[in-house]
Structure formats: C-alpha cells, structure tokens
N, C-alpha and C. Protein backbone atom coordinates (compact mmCIF):
# COMPACT_ATOMS: atom_id res chain seq x y z
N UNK A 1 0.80 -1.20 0.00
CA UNK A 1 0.00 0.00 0.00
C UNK A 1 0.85 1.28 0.00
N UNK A 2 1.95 1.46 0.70
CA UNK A 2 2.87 2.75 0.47
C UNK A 2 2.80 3.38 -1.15
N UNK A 3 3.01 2.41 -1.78
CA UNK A 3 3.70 2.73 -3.11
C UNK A 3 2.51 3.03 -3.93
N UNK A 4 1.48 2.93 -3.62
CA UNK A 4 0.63 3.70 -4.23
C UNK A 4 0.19 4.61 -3.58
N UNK A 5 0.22 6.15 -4.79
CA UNK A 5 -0.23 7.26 -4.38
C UNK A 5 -1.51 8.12 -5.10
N UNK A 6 -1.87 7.92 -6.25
CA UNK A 6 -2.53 8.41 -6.69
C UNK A 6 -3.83 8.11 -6.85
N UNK A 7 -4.37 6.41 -5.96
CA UNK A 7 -5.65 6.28 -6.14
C UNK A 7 -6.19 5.70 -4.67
N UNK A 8 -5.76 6.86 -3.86
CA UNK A 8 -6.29 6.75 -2.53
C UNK A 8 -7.80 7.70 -1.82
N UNK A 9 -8.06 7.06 -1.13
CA UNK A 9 -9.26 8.11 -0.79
C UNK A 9 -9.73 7.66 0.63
N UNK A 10 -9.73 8.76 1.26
CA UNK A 10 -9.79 8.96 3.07
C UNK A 10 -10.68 9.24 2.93
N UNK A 11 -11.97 8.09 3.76
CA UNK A 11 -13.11 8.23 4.03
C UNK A 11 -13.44 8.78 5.60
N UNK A 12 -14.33 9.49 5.96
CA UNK A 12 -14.80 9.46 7.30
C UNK A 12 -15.30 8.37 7.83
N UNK A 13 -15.38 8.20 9.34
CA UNK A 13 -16.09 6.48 9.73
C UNK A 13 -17.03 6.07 9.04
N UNK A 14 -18.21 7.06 9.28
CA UNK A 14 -19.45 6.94 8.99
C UNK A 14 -19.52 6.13 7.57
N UNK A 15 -18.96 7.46 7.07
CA UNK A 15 -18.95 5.95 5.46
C UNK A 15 -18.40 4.81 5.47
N UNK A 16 -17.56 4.72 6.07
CA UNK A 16 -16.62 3.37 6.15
C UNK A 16 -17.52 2.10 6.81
N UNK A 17 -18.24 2.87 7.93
CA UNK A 17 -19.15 1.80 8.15
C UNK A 17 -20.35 1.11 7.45
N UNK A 18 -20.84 2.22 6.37
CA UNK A 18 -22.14 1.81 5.49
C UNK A 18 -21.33 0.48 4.77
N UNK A 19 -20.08 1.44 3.81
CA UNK A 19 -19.32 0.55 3.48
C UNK A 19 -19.28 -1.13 3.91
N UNK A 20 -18.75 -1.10 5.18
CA UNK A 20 -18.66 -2.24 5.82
C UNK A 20 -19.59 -3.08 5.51
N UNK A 21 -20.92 -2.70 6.44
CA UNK A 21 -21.99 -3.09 6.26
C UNK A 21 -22.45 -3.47 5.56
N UNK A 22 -22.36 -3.43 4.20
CA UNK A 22 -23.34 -3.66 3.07
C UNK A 22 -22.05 -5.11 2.20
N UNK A 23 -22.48 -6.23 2.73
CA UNK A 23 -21.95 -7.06 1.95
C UNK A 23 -22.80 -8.42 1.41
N UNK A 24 -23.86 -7.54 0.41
CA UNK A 24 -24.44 -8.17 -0.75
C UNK A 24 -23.94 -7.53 -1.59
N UNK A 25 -23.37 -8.39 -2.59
CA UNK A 25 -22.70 -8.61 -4.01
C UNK A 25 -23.38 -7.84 -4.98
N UNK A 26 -25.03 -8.42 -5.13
CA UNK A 26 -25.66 -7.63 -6.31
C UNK A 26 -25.95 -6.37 -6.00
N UNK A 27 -25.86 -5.78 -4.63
CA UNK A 27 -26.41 -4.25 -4.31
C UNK A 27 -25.69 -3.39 -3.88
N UNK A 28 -24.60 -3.32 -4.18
CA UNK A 28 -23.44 -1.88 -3.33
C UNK A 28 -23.95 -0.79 -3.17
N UNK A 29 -23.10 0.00 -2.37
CA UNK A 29 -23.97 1.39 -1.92
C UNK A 29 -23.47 2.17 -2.79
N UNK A 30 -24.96 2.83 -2.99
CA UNK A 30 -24.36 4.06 -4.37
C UNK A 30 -23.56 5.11 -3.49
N UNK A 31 -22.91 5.88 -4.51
CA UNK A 31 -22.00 6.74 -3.81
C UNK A 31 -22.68 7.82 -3.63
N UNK A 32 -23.98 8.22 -4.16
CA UNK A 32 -24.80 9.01 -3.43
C UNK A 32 -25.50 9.16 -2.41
N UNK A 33 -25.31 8.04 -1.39
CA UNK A 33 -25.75 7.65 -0.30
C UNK A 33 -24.76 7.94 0.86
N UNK A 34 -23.50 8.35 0.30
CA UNK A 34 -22.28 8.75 1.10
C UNK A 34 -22.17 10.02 1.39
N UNK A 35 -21.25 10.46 2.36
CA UNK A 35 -20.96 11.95 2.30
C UNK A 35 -20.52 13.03 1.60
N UNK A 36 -21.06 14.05 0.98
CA UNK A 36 -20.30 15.27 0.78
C UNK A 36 -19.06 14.83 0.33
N UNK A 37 -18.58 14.70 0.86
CA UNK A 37 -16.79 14.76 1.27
C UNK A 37 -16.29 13.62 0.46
N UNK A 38 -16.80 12.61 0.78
CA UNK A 38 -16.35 11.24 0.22
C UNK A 38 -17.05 11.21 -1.33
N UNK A 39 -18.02 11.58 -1.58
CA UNK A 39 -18.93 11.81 -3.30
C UNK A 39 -17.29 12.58 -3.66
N UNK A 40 -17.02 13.76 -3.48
CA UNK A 40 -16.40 14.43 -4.29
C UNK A 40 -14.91 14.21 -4.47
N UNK A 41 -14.45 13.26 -2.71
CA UNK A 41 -12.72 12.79 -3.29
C UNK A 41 -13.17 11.28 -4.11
N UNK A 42 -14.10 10.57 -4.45
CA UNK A 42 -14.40 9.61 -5.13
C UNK A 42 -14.15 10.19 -6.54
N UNK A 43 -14.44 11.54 -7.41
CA UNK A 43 -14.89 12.27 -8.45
C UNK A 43 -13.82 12.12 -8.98
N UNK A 44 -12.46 12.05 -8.60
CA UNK A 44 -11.22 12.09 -8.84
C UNK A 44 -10.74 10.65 -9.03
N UNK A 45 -10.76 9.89 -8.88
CA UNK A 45 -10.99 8.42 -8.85
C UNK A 45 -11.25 7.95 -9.80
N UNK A 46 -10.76 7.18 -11.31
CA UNK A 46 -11.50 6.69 -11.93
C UNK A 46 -11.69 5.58 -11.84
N UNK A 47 -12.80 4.62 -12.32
CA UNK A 47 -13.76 3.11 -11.69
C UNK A 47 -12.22 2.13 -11.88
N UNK A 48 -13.06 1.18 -11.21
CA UNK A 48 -11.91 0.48 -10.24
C UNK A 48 -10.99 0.42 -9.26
N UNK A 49 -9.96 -0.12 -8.96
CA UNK A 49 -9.74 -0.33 -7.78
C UNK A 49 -8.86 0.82 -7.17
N UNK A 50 -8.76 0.83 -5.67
CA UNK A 50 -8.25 1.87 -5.31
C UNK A 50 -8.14 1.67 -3.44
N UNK A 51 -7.63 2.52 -3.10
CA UNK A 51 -7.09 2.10 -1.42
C UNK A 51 -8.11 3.29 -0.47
N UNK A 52 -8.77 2.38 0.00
CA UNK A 52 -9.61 3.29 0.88
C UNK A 52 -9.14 3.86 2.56
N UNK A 53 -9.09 4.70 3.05
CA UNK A 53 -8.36 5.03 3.85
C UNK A 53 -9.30 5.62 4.93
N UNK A 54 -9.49 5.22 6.34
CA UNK A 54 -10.08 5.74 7.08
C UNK A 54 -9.08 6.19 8.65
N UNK A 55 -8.70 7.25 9.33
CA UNK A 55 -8.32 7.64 10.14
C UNK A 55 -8.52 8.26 11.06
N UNK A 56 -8.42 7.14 12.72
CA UNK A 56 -9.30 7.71 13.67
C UNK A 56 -8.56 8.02 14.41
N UNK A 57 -8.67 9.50 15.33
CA UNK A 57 -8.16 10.64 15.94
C UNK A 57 -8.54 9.80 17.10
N UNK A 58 -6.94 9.89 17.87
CA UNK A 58 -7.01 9.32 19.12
C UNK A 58 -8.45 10.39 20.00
N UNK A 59 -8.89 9.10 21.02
CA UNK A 59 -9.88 9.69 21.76
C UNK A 59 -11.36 9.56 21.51
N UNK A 60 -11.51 9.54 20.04
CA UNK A 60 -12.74 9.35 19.35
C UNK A 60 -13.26 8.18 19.92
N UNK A 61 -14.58 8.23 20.51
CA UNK A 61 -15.40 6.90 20.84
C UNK A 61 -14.41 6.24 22.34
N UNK A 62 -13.16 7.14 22.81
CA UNK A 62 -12.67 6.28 23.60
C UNK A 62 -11.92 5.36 23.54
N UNK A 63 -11.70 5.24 21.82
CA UNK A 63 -10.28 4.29 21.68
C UNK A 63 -9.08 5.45 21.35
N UNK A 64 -8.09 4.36 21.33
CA UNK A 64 -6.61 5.38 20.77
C UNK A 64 -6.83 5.30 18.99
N UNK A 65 -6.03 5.96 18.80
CA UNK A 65 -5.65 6.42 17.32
C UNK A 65 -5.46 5.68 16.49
N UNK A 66 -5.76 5.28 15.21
CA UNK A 66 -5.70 4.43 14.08
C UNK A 66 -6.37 4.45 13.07
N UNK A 67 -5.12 3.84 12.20
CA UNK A 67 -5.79 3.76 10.76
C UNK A 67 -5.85 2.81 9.93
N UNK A 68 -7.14 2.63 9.19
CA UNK A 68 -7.13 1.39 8.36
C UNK A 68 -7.20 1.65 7.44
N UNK A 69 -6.65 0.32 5.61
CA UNK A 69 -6.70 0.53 5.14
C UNK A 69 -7.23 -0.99 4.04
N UNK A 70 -8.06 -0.34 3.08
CA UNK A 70 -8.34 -1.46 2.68
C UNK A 70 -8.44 -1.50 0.79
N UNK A 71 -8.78 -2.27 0.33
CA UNK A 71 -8.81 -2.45 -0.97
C UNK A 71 -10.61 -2.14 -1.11
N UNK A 72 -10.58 -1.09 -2.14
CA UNK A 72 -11.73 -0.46 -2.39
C UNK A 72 -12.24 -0.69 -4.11
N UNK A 73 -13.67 -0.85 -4.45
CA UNK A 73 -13.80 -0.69 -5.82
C UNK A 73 -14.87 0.28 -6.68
N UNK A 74 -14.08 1.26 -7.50
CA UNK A 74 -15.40 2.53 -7.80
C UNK A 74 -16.26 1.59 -9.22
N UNK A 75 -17.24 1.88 -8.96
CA UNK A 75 -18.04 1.36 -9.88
C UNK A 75 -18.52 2.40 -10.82
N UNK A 76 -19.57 2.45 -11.63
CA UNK A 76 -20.11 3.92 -12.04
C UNK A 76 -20.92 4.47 -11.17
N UNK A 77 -21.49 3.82 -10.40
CA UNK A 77 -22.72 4.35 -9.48
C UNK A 77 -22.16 4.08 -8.00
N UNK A 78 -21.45 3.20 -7.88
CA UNK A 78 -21.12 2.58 -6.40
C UNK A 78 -19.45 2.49 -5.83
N UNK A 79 -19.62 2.54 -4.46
CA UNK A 79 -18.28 1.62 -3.89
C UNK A 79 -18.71 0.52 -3.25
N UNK A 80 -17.58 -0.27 -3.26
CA UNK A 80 -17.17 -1.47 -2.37
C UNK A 80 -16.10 -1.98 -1.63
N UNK A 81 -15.89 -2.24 -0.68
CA UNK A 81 -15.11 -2.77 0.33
C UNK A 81 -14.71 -3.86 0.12
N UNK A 82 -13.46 -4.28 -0.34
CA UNK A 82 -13.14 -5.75 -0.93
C UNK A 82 -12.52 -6.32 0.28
N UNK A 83 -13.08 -6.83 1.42
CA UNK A 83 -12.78 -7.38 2.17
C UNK A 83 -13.67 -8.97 2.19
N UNK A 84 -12.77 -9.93 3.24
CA UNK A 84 -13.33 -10.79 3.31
C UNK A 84 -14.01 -10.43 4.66
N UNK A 85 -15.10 -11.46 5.07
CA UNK A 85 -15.90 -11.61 5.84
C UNK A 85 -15.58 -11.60 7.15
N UNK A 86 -14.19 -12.28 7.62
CA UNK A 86 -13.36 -12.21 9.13
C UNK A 86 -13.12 -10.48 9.49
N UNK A 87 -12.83 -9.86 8.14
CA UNK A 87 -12.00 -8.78 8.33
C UNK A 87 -13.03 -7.56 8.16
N UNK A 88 -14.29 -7.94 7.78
CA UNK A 88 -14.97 -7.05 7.67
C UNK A 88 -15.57 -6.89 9.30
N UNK A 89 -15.74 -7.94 9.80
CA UNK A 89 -16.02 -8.17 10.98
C UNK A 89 -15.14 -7.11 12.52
N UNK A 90 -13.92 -7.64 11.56
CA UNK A 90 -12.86 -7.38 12.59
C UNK A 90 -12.76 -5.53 12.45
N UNK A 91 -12.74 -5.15 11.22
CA UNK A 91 -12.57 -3.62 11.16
C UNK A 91 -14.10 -2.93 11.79
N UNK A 92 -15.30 -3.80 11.17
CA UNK A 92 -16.64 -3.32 12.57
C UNK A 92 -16.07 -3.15 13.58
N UNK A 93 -15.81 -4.26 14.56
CA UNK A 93 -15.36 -4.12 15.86
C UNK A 93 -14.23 -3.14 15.74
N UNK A 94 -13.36 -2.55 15.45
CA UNK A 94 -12.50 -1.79 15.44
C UNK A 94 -13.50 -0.40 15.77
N UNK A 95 -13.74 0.15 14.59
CA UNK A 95 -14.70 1.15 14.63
C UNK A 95 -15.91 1.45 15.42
N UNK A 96 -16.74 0.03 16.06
CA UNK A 96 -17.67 0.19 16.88
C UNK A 96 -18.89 -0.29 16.59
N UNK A 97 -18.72 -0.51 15.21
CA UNK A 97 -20.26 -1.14 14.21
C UNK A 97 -20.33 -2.26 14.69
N UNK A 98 -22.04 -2.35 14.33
CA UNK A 98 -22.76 -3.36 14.71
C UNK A 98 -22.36 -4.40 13.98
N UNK A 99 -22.08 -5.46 14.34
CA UNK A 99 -21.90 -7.00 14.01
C UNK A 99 -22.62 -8.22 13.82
N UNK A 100 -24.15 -7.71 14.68
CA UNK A 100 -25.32 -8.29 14.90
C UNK A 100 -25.52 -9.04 13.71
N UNK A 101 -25.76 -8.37 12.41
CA UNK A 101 -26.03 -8.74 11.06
C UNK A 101 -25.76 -10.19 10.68
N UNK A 102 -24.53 -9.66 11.26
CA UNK A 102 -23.57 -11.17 10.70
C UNK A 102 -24.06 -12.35 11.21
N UNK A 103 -24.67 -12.26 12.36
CA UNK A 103 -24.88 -13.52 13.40
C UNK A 103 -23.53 -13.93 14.03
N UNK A 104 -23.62 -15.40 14.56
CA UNK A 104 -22.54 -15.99 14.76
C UNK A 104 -21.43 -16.04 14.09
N UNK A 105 -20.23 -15.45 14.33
CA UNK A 105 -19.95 -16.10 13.17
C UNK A 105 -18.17 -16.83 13.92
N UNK A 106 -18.10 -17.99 13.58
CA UNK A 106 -16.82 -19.19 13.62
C UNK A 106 -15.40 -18.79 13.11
N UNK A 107 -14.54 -18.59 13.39
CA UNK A 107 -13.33 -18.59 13.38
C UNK A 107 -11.74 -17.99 13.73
C-alpha cells in the first residue's frame, strides 16, 4: 500500500461503516448515499480499484488512534469494500459497528 499514491481516498467512519456493512454482491452502496466529502474525493478516482483510507483521531469513541486501510472498488454508481468476511467483521469491531447482522460467526 505505500507505493501507491494516486488512487487513494480517506473516508470518514461513517462511510466506512455503510461501506462495511453492506456485503451483498448484487447491491453496493451508491456513492450518493455517502458523504459530501467522500462523493467528491471519489470524483477524482477513476472506476476500479483503489485504497480506501479511514483515520481515527485518538480519543474518538474512547479508543486510541488508528488507521485502516483497505482495498476499495469505484463502480459507475457505487463503492465497495473488498474485504473478506473475518476482516470485515474485525474492522466493525475496530470502529464500533454493529456485528449483529452477521450472526454468529466461527473462526
């Protein structure tokens, strides 16, 4: 991830969590459903893949400081979070999102 620079984009939580959240295949979240902020550093972006970047200011919510980063995909209408299912899990719990969705889940 260092060595790429030109197709990054720092999301706020909030999006990062819709993001998260939404892992049905046929329905991604349009990017008009996102923030301000994130619609317009997406604009710069052309479709396909790209490094999504979210960074949390120590203190926020009561945890310390950190940042994640993940493999992202612009569509014409949408993003997606190319994570697998452990890790989508695991960056929820990081951030604070609900996990419920998922149910149980083994491993």
């Amino acid at each position: 991830m260092p060595y790429i620079n030109g197709r990054r984009v720092e999301v706020p939580k909030e999006d990062l969590l819709i993001l998260l959240m939404n892992n049905d295949e046929s329905t991604p979240p349009k990017i008009e459903t996102l923030s301000a902020g994130t619609q317009n550093a997406v604009l710069t972006v052309e479709r396909g893949s790209f490094i999504l970047e979210m960074n949390s200011p120590e203190g926020e919510d009561g945890l310390p400081a950190f940042k994640i980063e993940m493999i992202g995909w612009k569509g014409h209408t949408s993003l997606r979070a190319y994570v697998s299912l452990h890790e989508r899990l695991h960056y929820l719990r990081m951030c604070g999102g609900d996990v419920s969705k998922f149910g149980k889940v083994k491993g």
